[in-house]
C-alpha atoms as a PDB file:
ATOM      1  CA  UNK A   1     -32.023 -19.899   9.793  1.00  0.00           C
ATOM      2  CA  UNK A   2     -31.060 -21.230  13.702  1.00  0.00           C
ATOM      3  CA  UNK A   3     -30.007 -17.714  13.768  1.00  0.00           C
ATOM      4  CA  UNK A   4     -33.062 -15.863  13.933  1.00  0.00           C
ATOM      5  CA  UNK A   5     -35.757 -19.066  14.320  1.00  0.00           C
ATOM      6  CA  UNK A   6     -36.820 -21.425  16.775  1.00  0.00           C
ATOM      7  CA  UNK A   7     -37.473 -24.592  16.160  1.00  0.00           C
ATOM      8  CA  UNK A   8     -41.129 -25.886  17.274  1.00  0.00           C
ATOM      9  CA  UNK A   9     -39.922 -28.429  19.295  1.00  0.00           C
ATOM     10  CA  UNK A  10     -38.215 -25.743  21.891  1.00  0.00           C
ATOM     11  CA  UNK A  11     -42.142 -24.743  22.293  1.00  0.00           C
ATOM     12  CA  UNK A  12     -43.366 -28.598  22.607  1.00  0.00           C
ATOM     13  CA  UNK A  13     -40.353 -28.592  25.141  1.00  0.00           C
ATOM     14  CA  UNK A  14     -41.816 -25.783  27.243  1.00  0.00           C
ATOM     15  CA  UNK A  15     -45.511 -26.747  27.168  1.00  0.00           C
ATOM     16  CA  UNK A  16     -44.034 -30.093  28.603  1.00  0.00           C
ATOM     17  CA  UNK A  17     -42.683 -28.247  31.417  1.00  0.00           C
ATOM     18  CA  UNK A  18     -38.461 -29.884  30.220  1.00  0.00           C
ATOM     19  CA  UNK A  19     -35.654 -27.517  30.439  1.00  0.00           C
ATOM     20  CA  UNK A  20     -34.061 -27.311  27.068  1.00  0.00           C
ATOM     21  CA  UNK A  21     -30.261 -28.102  25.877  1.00  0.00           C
ATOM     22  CA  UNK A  22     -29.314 -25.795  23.165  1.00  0.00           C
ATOM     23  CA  UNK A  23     -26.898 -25.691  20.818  1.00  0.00           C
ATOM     24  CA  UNK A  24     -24.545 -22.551  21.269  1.00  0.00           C
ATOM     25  CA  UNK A  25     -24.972 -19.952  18.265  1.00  0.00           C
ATOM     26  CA  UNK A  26     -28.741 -20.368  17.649  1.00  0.00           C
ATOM     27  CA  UNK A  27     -31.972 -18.531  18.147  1.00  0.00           C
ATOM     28  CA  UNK A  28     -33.356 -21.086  21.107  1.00  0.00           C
ATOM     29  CA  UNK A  29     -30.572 -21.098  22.445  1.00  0.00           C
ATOM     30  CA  UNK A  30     -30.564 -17.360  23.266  1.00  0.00           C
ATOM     31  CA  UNK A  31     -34.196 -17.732  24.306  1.00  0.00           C
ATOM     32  CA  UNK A  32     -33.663 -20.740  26.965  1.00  0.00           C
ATOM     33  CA  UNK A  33     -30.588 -18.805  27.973  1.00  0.00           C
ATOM     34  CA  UNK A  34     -32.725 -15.170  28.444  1.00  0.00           C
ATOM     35  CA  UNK A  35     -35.714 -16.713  29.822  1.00  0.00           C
ATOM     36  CA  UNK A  36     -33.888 -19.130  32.165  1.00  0.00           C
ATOM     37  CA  UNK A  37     -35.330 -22.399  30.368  1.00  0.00           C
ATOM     38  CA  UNK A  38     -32.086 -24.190  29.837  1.00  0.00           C
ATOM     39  CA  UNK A  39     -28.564 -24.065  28.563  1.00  0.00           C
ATOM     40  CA  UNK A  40     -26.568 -22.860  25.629  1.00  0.00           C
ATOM     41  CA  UNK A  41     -23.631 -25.239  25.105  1.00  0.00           C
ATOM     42  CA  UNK A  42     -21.147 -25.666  22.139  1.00  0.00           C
ATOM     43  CA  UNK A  43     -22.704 -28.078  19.234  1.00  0.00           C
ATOM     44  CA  UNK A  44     -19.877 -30.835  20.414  1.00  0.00           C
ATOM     45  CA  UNK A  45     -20.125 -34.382  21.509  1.00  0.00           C
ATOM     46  CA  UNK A  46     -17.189 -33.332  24.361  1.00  0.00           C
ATOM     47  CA  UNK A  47     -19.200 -30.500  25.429  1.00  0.00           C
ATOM     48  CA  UNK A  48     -22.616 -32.483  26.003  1.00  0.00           C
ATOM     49  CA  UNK A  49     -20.954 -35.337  27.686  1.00  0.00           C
ATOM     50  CA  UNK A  50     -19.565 -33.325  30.219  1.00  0.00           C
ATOM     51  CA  UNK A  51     -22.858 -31.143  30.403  1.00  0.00           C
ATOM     52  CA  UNK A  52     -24.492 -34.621  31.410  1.00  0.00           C
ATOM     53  CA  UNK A  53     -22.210 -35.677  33.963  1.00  0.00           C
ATOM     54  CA  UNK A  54     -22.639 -32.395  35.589  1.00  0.00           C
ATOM     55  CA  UNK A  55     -25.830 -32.451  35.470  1.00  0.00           C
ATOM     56  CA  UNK A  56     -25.738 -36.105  36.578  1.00  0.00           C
ATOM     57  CA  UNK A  57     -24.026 -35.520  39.301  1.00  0.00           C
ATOM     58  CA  UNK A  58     -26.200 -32.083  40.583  1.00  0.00           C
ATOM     59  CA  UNK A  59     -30.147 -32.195  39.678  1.00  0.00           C
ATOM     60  CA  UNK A  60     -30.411 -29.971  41.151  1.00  0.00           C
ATOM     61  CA  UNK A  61     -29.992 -27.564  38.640  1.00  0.00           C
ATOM     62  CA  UNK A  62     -32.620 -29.906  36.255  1.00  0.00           C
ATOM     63  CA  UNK A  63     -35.451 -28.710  39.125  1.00  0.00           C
ATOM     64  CA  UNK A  64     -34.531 -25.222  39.503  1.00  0.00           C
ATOM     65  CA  UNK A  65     -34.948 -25.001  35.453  1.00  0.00           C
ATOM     66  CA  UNK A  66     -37.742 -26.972  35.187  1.00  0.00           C
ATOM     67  CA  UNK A  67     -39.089 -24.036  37.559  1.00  0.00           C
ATOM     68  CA  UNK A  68     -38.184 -21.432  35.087  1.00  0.00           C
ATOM     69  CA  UNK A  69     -39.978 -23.280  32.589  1.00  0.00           C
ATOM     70  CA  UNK A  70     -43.198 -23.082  34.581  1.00  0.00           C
ATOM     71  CA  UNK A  71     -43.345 -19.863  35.191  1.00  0.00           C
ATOM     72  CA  UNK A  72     -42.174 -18.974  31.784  1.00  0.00           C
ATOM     73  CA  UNK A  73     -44.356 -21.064  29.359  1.00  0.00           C
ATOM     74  CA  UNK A  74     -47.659 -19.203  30.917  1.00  0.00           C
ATOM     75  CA  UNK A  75     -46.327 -16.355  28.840  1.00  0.00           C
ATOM     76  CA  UNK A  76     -45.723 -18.429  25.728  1.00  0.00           C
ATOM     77  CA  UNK A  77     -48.893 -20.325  24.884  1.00  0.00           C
ATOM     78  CA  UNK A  78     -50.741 -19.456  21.640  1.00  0.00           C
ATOM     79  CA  UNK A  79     -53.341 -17.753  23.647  1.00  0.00           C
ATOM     80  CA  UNK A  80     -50.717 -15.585  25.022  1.00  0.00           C
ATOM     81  CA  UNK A  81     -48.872 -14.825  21.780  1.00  0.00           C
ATOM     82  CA  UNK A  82     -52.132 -13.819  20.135  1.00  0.00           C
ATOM     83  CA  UNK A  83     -53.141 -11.315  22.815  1.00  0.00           C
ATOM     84  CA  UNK A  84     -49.529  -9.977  22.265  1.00  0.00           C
ATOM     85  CA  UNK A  85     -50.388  -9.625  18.686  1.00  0.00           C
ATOM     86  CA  UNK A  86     -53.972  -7.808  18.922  1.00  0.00           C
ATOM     87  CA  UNK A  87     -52.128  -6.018  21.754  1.00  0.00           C
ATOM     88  CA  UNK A  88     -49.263  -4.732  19.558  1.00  0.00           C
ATOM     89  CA  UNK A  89     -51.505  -4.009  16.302  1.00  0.00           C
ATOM     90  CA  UNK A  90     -54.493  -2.177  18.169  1.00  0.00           C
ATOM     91  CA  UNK A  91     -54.421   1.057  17.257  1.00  0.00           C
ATOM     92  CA  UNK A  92     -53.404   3.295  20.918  1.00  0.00           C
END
């Protein structure tokens, strides 16, 4: 089910204003990848240790995502989503 759904927690994430670490494959991580909200890495203790130490040694890039996150989680509240709803099943 990663496939297709996101776990809640990606949305907890957002509302926080945290860039996300996905696990490569899944449905959230497609979404932080699209919406610039985090990164998609392999589901491997190798992988996320050197993710860290990148990361560790550039925040850089922590900042500039947290950025993305701001400006992208305006469009994902549940206020937002409903309007999208009512928006999509008015009749035109």
């Amino acid at each position: 089910y990663r496939s297709f759904a996101a776990p809640v927690k990606l949305f907890d994430y957002l509302g926080a204003g945290k860039p996300v670490l996905a696990s490569e494959g899944t449905h959230a991580a497609e979404l932080a990848a699209r919406e610039g909200w985090g990164w998609s890495i392999p589901y491997d203790t190798t992988a996320i240790a050197d993710w860290l130490t990148r990361a560790a040694a550039n925040p850089t890039v922590l900042t500039d995502k947290a950025t993305a996150v701001a400006d992208g989680r305006r469009r994902h509240t549940w206020r937002a989503r409903a309007q999208k709803v009512a928006s999509d099943l008015s009749p035109r």
